[in-house]
Protein backbone atom coordinates (compact mmCIF):
# COMPACT_ATOMS: atom_id res chain seq x y z
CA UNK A 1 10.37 24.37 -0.42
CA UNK A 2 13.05 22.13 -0.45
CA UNK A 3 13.10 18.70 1.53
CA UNK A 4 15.19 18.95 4.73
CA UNK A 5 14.62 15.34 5.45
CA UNK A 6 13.38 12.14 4.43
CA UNK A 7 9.66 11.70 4.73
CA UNK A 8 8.05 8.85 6.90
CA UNK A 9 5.36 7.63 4.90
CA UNK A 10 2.93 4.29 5.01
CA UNK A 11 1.67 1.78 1.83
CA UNK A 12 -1.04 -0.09 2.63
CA UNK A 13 -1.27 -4.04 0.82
CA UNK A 14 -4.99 -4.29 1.46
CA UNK A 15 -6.33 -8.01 0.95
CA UNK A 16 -9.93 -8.66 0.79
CA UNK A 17 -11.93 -11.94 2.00
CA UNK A 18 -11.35 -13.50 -1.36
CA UNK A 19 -7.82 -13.29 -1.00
CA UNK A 20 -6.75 -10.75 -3.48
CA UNK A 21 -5.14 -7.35 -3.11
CA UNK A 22 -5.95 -3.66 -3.77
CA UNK A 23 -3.75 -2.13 -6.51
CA UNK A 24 -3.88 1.95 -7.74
CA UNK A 25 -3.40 4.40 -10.20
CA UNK A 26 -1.58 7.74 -9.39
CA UNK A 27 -0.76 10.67 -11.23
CA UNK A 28 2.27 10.80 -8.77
CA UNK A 29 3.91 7.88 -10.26
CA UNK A 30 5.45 7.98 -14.07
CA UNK A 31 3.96 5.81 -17.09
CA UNK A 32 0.69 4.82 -15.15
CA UNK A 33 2.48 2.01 -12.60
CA UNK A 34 0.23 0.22 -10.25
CA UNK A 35 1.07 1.11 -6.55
CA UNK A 36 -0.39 0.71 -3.20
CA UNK A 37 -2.41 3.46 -1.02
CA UNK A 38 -0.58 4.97 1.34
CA UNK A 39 0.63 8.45 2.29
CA UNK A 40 2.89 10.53 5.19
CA UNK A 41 2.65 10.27 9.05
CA UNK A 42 1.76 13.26 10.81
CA UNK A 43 3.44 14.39 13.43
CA UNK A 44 2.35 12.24 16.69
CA UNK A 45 0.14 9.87 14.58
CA UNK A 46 1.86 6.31 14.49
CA UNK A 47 2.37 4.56 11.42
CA UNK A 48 -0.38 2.02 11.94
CA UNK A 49 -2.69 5.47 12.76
CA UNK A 50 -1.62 7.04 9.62
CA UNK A 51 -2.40 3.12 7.34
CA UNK A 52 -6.14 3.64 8.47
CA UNK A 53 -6.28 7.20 7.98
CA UNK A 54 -4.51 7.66 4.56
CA UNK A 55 -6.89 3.83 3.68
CA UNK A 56 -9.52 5.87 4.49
CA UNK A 57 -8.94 9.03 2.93
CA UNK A 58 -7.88 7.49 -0.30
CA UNK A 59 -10.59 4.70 -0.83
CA UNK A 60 -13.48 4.90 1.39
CA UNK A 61 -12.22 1.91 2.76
CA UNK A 62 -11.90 0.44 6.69
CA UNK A 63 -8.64 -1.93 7.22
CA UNK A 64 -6.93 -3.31 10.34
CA UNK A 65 -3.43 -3.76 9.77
CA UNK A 66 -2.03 -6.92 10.28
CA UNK A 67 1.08 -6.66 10.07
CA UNK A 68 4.40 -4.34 9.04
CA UNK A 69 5.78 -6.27 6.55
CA UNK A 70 9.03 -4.43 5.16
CA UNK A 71 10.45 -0.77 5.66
CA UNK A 72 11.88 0.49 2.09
CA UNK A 73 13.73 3.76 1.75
CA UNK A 74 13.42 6.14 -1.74
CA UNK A 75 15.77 8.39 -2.69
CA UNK A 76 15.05 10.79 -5.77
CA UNK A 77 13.85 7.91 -7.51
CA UNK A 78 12.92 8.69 -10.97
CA UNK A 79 9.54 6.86 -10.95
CA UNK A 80 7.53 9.20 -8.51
CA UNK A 81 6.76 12.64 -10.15
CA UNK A 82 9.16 15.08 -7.65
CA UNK A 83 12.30 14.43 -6.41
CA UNK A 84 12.09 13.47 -2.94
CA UNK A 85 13.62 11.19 -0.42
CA UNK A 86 11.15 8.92 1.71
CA UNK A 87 10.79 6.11 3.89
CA UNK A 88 7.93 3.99 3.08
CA UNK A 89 6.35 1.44 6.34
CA UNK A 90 4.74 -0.94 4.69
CA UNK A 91 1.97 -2.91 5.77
CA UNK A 92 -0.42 -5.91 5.37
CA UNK A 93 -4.11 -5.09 5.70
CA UNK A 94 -7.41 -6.27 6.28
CA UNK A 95 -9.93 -4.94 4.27
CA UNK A 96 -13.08 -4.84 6.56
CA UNK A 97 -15.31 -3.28 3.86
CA UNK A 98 -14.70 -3.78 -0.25
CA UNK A 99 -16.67 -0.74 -1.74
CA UNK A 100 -13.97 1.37 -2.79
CA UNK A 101 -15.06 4.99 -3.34
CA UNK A 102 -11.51 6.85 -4.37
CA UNK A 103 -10.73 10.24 -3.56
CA UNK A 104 -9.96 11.23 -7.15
CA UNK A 105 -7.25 13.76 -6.22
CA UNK A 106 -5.11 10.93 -5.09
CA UNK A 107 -5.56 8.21 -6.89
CA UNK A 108 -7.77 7.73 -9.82
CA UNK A 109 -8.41 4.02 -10.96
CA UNK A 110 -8.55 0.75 -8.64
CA UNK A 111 -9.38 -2.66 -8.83
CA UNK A 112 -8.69 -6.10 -7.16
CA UNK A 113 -6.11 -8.60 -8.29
CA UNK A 114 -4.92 -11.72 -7.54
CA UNK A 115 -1.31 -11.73 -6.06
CA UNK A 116 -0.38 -14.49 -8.10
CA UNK A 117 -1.07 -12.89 -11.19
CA UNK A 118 -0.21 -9.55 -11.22
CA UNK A 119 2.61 -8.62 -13.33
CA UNK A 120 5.77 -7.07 -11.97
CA UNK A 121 6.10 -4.68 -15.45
CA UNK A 122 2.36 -3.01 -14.72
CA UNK A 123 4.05 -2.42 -10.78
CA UNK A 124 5.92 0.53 -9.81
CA UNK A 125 9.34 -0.29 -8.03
CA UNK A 126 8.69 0.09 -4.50
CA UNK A 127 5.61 -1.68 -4.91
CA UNK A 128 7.04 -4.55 -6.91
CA UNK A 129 9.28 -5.00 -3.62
CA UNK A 130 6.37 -5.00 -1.28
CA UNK A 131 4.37 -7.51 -3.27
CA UNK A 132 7.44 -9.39 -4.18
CA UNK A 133 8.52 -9.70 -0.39
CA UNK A 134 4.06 -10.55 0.59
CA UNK A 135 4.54 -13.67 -2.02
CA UNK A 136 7.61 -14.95 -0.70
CA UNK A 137 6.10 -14.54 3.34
CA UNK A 138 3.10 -16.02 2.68
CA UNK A 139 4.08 -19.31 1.30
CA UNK A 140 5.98 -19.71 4.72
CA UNK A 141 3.21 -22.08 6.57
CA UNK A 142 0.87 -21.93 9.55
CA UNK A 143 2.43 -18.46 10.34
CA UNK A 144 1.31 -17.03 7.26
CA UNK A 145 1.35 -13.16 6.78
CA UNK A 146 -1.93 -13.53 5.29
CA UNK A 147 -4.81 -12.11 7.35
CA UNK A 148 -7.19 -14.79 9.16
CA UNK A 149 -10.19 -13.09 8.14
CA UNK A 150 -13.84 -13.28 10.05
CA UNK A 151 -16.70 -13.64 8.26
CA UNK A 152 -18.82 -12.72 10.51
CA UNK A 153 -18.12 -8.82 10.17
């Protein structure tokens, strides 16, 4: 069926106690590129809704988003495996548990990184934007776009 219209869908950056952040593997994105979790909004969910859902889904894991941090727009790009047009809501998590437990249809490897060092050439595009954009917002001061975290959960 052909795409009538672009598709509202959610990333998740998912940072864990320790500071560092949940990268993927895919099928759905060429030459094995790290992305985010994420996935579409159903109809009457909001976005934040869908982030915990699609989290959930994907990885076994509970988040609290914290905050949207940048809206990006794809448009037949040829990195994902079908041409389609979307419009990714990205967002800054909380990763309330850490045992990953992927849904192997979705994604099928994981593991935790430190922002810092993760390079842009292992990154698909979009998600070279999102962490791109996270480094450059969290270096702003007290009003940091990194999580306050409570380690009492």
């Amino acid at each position: 069926m052909d795409q009538k219209y672009p598709e509202p869908t959610v990333g998740a950056l998912i940072v864990n106690k320790h500071g560092k952040i949940l990268l993927v593997r895919s099928h759905k994105w060429v030459n094995g590129r790290l992305t985010v979790p994420g996935g579409h909004i159903e109809l009457g969910e909001s976005a934040a809704d869908a982030i915990i859902r699609e989290v959930k889904e994907e990885t076994g894991l509970e988040i609290l988003p914290s905050k949207l941090l940048m809206v990006q727009e794809a448009i037949y790009s040829d990195d994902f495996f079908k041409k389609k047009h979307f419009i990714f809501f990205d967002f800054v998590c909380q990763a309330l548990s850490e045992e990953v437990k992927l849904d192997q249809d979705e994604l099928q490897e994981y593991d935790w990184y430190d922002v810092d060092e993760v390079e842009e050439s292992v990154l698909e595009p979009y998600t070279r934007n999102l962490i791109a954009t996270y480094r450059r917002n969290s270096t702003s001061g007290p009003d940091s776009i990194y999580p306050s975290f409570d380690n009492n959960r």
